[in-house]
Protein backbone atom coordinates (compact mmCIF):
# COMPACT_ATOMS: atom_id res chain seq x y z
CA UNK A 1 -22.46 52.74 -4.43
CA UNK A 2 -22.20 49.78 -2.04
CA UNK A 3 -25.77 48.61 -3.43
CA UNK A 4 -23.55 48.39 -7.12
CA UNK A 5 -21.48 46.35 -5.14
CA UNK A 6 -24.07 43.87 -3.67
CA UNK A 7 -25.80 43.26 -6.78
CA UNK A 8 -22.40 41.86 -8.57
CA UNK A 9 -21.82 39.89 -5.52
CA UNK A 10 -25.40 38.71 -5.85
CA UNK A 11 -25.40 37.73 -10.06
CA UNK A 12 -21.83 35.85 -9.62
CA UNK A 13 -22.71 33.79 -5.99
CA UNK A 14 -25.95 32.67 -8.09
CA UNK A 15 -24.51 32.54 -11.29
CA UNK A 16 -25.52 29.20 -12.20
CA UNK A 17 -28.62 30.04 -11.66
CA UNK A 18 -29.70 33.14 -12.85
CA UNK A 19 -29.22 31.77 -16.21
CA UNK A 20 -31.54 28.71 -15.91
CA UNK A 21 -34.10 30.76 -14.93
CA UNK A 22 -33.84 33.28 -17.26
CA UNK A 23 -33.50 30.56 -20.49
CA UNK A 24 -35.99 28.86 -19.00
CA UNK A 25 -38.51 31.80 -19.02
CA UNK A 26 -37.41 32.70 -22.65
CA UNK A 27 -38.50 29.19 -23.79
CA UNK A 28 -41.77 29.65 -21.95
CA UNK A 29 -42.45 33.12 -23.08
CA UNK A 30 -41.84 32.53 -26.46
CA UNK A 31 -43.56 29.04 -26.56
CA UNK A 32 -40.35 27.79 -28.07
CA UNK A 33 -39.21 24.35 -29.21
CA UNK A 34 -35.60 24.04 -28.62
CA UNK A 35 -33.54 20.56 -27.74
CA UNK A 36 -31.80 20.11 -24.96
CA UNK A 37 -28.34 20.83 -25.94
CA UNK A 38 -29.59 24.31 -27.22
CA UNK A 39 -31.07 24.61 -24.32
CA UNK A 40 -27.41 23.74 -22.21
CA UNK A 41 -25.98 26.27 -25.05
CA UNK A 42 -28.09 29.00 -24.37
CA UNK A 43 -27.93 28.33 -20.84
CA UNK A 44 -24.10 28.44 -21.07
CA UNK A 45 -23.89 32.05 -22.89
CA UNK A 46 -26.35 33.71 -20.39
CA UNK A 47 -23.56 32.32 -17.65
CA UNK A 48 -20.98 34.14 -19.60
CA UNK A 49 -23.11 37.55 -20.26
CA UNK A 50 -24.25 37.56 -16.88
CA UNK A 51 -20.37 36.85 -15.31
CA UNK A 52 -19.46 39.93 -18.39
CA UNK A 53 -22.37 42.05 -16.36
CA UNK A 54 -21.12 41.19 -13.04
CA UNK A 55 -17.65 42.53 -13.50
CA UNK A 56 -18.64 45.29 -15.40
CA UNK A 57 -20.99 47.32 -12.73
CA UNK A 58 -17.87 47.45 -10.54
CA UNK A 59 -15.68 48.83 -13.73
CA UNK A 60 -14.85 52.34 -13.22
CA UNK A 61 -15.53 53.11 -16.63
CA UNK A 62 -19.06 53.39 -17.10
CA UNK A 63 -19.02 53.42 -20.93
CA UNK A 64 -16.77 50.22 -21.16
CA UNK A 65 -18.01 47.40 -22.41
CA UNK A 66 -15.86 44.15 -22.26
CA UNK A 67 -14.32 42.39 -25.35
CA UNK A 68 -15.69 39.15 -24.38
CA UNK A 69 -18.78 40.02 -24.85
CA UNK A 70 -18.15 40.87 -28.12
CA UNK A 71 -16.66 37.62 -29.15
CA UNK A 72 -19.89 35.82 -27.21
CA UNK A 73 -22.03 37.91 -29.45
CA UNK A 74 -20.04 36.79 -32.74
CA UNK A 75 -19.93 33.28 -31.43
CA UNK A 76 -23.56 33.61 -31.15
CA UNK A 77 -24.22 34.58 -34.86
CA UNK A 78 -21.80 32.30 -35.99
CA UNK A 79 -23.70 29.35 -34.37
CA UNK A 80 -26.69 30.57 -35.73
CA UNK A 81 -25.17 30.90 -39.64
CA UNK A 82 -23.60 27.25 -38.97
CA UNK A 83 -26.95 26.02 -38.15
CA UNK A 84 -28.75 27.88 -41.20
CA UNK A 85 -31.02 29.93 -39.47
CA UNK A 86 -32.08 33.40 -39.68
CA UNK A 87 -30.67 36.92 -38.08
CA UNK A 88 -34.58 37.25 -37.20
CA UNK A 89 -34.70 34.11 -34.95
CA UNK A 90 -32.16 35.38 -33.03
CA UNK A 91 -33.75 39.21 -32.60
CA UNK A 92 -37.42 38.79 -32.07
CA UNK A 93 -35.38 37.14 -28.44
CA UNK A 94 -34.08 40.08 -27.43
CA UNK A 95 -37.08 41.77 -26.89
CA UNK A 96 -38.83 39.34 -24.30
CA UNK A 97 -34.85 38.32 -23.14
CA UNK A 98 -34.85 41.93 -21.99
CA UNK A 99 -37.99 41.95 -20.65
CA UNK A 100 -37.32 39.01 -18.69
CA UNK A 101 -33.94 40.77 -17.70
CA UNK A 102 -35.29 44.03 -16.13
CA UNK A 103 -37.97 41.57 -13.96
CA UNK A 104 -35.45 39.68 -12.63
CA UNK A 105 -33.11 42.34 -11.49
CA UNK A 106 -36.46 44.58 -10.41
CA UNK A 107 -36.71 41.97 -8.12
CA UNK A 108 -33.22 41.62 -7.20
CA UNK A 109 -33.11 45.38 -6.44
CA UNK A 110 -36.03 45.09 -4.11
CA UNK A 111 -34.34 42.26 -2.01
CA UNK A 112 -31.06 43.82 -1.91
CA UNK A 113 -32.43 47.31 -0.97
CA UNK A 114 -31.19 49.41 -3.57
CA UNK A 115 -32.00 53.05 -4.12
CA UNK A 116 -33.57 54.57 -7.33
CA UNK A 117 -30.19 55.59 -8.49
CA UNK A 118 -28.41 52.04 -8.35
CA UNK A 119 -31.11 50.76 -9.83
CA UNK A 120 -31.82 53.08 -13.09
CA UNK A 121 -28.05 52.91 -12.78
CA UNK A 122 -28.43 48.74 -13.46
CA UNK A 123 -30.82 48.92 -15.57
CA UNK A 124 -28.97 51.11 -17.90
CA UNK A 125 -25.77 49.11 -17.58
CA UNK A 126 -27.64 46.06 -18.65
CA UNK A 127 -29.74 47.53 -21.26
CA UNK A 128 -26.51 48.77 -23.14
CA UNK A 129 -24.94 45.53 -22.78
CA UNK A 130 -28.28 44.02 -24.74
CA UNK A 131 -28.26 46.60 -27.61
CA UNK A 132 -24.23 46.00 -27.94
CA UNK A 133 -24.85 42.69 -28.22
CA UNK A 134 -27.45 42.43 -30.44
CA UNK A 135 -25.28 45.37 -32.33
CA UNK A 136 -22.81 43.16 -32.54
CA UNK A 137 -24.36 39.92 -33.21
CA UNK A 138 -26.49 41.24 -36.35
CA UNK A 139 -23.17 42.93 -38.15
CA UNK A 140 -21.06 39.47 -37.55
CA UNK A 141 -23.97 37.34 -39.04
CA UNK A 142 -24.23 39.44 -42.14
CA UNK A 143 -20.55 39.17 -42.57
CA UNK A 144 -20.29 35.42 -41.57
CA UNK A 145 -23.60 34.47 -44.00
CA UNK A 146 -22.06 36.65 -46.88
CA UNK A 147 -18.61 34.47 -46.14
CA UNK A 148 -20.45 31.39 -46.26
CA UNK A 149 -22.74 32.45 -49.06
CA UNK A 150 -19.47 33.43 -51.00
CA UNK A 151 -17.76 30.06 -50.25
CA UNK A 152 -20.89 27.95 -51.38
CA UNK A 153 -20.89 29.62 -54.09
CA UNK A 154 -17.04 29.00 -55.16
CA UNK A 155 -18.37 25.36 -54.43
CA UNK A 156 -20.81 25.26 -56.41
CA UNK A 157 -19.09 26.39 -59.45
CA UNK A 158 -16.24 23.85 -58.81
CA UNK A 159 -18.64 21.20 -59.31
CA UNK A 160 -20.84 22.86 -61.86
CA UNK A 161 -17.70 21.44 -64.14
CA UNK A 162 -15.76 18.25 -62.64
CA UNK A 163 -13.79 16.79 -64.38
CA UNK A 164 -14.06 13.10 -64.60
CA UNK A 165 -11.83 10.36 -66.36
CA UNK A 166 -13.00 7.56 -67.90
CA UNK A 167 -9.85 6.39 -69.40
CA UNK A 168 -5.97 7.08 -69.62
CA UNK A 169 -6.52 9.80 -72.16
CA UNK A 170 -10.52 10.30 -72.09
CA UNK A 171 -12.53 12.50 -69.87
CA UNK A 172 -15.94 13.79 -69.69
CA UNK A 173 -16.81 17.42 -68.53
CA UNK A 174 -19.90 17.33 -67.24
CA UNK A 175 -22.03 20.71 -67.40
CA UNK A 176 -23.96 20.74 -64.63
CA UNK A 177 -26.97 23.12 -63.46
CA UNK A 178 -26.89 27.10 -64.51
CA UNK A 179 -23.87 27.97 -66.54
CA UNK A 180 -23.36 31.63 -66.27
CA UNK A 181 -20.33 34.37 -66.97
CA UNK A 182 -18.44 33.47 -63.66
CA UNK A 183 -18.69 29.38 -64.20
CA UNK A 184 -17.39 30.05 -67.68
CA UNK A 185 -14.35 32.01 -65.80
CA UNK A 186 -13.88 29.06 -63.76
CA UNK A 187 -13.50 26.48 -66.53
CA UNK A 188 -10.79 28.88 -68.59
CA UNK A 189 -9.33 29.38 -65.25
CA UNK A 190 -9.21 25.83 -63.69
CA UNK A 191 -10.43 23.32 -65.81
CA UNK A 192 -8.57 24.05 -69.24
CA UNK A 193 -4.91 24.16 -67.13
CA UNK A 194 -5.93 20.94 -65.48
CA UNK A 195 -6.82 19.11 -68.82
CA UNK A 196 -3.58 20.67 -70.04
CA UNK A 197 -1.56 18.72 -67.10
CA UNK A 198 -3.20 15.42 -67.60
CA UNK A 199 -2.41 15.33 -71.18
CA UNK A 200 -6.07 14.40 -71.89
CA UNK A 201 -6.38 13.53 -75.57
CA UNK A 202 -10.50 13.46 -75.75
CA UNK A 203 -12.32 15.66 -73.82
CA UNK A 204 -16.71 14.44 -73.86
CA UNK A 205 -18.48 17.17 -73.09
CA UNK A 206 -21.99 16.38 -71.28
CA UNK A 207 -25.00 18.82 -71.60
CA UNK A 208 -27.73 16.76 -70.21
CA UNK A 209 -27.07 18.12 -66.84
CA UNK A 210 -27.38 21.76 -68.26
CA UNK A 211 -30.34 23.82 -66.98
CA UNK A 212 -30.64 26.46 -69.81
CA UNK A 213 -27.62 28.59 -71.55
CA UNK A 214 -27.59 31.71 -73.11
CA UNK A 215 -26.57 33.18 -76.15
CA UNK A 216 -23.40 34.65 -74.74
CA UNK A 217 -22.71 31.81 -72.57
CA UNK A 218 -23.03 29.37 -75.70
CA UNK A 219 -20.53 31.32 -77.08
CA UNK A 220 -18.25 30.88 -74.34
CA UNK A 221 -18.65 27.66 -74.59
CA UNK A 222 -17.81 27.36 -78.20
CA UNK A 223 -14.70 29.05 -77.49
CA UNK A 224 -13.65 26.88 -75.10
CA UNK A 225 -14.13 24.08 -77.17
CA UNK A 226 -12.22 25.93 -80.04
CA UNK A 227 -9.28 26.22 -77.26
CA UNK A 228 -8.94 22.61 -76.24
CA UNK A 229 -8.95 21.77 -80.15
CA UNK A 230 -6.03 24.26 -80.35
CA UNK A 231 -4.46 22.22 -77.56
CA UNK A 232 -4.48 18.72 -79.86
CA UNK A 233 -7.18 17.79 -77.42
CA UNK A 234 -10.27 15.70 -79.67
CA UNK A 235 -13.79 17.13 -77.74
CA UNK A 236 -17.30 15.73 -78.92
CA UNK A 237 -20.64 17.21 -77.50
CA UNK A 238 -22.78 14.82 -75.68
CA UNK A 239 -26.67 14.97 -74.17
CA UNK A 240 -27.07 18.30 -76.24
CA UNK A 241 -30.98 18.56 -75.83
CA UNK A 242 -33.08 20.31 -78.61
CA UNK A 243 -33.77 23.66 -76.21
CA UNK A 244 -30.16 23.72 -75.97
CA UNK A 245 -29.48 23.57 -79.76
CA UNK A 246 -31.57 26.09 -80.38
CA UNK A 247 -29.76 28.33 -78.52
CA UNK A 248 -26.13 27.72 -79.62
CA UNK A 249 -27.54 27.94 -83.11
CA UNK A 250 -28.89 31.62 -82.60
CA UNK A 251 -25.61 32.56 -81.32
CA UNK A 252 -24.48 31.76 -84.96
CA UNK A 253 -22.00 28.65 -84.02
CA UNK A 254 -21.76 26.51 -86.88
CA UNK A 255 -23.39 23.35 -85.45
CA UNK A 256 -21.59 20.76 -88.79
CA UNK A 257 -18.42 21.30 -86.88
CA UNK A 258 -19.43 19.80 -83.34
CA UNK A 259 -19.41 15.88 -83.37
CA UNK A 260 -22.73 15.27 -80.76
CA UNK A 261 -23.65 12.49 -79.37
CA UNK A 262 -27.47 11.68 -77.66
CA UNK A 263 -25.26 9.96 -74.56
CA UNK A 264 -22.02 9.64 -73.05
CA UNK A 265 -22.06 6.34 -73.34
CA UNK A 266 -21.85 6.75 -77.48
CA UNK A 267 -19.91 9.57 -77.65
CA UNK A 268 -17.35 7.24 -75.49
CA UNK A 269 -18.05 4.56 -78.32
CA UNK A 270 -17.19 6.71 -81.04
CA UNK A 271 -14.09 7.54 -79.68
CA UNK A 272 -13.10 3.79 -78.24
C-alpha cells in the first residue's frame, strides 16, 4: 500500500502541525476554556499520538498497538487525577477529538490520492488507537483516584489524632473531625506506641474538635484511655461538649472516673 506509506510520511513531515490544528479545533468545538500551558500540554500529547500513529500504519502487525501509547494514555489520567478533575472531562473529548480526527485525515486522503481501501484501512487504524486510549486512560484514572483517595485518607486519619506537646512530660491529643472504627485503629496502632516512647506522663485529651461519636466508638475511646492509665500515663478529658456526654454516657462509661475540663487551657492548669 504505497498510499499507507504516503500518509505516515505526510503526519510526521507536518507533525508539528497537525496537532495545533487539531487542539485548536477541540477548544473551538467544545467552546472550551483552557490556559495556555494546557493548551502547550495537550498540544504536546497529540504530537506524541500522532508520531505513535505514524509509525504504526507502516507496522506489519495490524493488531499492534505501541506501548507508548499506553503510558501517554496513563500519563494523561494521571494529570487529570493530579489536577482533581473528573474521568468525564476527559471522555465527553473523545467524541468531537475523533470527529475532528476522521475530517482531517478525510482530507488528507483526498490530497494524497488514496483508494477506498487505504483509507477505511486509516480510519480503522486510528479509530482503534482512540478507543485503546480512552480504554486505557479510564482504567488508570480509577486506579490512580482510588490510590490517591486511599492515601488522603491515611492522611487524614494521621491528623484526625496529632499528637502535640506542650511540655517535657504533657501532651494534648487532639480529636479532630469524624472519629470512626479505622481512626480508633490508628491511635492503638500509632499513637499509644508513640506516647509510650516519649515517656509522656499526662496525656489532655481534646474533644472540642470532635464532630459526633458513637456509642461503640466512645467505647473505644474509653478503652484507650483505660490503656494509657495502665501505662502510669495521668489523661484528663478536655472540651467534652454536652452532645458528646450524652453519648459516652449511653455507652454505660462511668463518667465520676474521667477528670474533664471545659478547655485545654484548664485541664493544663490542673495538671501544672
Amino acid at each position: 500500500m504505497n498510499g499507507i506509506y504516503s500518509f505516515s510520511q505526510y503526519i510526521q513531515k507536518n507533525i508539528d502541525a497537525l496537532p495545533i490544528d487539531i487542539v485548536d479545533n477541540v477548544i473551538r468545538r467544545m467552546d472550551l476554556i483552557i490556559s495556555e500551558a494546557e493548551r502547550e500540554q495537550a498540544i504536546l500529547m497529540y504530537n506524541q499520538l500522532l508520531s505513535f500513529f505514524g509509525d504504526l500504519l507502516v507496522n506489519e502487525d495490524e493488531e499492534s498497538v505501541p506501548e507508548p501509547l499506553i503510558e501517554w494514555s496513563k500519563k494523561n489520567a494521571a494529570m487529570q487525577v493530579s489536577a482533581g478533575g473528573r474521568i468525564s472531562e476527559i471522555v465527553i473529548r473523545y467524541s468531537p477529538t475523533r470527529e475532528i480526527f476522521n475530517e482531517l485525515f478525510t482530507d488528507i486522503s483526498i490530497d494524497l490520492d488514496l483508494t477506498v481501501k487505504e483509507s477505511a484501512f486509516i480510519f480503522k487504524r486510528i479509530n482503534t488507537l482512540l478507543d485503546v486510549s480512552l480504554n486505557e486512560t479510564f482504567f488508570a484514572f480509577e486506579r490512580l483516584s482510588a490510590q490517591y483517595q486511599e492515601e488522603t485518607k491515611k492522611e487524614l486519619t494521621r491528623l484526625s489524632a496529632p499528637i502535640v506537646p506542650i511540655k517535657d512530660d504533657i501532651v494534648v491529643l487532639p480529636l479532630i473531625g469524624f472519629i470512626d472504627e479505622e481512626r480508633i485503629k490508628h491511635i492503638i496502632d500509632n499513637v499509644i506506641p508513640r506516647l509510650a516512647n516519649m515517656n509522656v506522663g499526662h496525656v489532655i485529651s481534646d474533644f472540642s474538635g470532635l464532630v459526633t461519636i458513637n456509642v461503640q466508638v466512645a467505647e473505644a475511646i474509653h478503652q484507650i484511655g483505660s490503656t494509657l492509665r495502665l501505662m502510669g500515663i495521668h489523661v484528663v478529658a478536655a472540651g467534652l461538649r454536652p452532645d458528646l456526654a450524652q453519648t459516652i454516657i449511653k455507652s454505660g462509661i462511668d463518667m465520676s472516673t474521667i477528670e474533664s475540663f471545659a478547655t485545654v487551657k484548664q485541664a493544663l492548669k490542673s495538671i501544672s
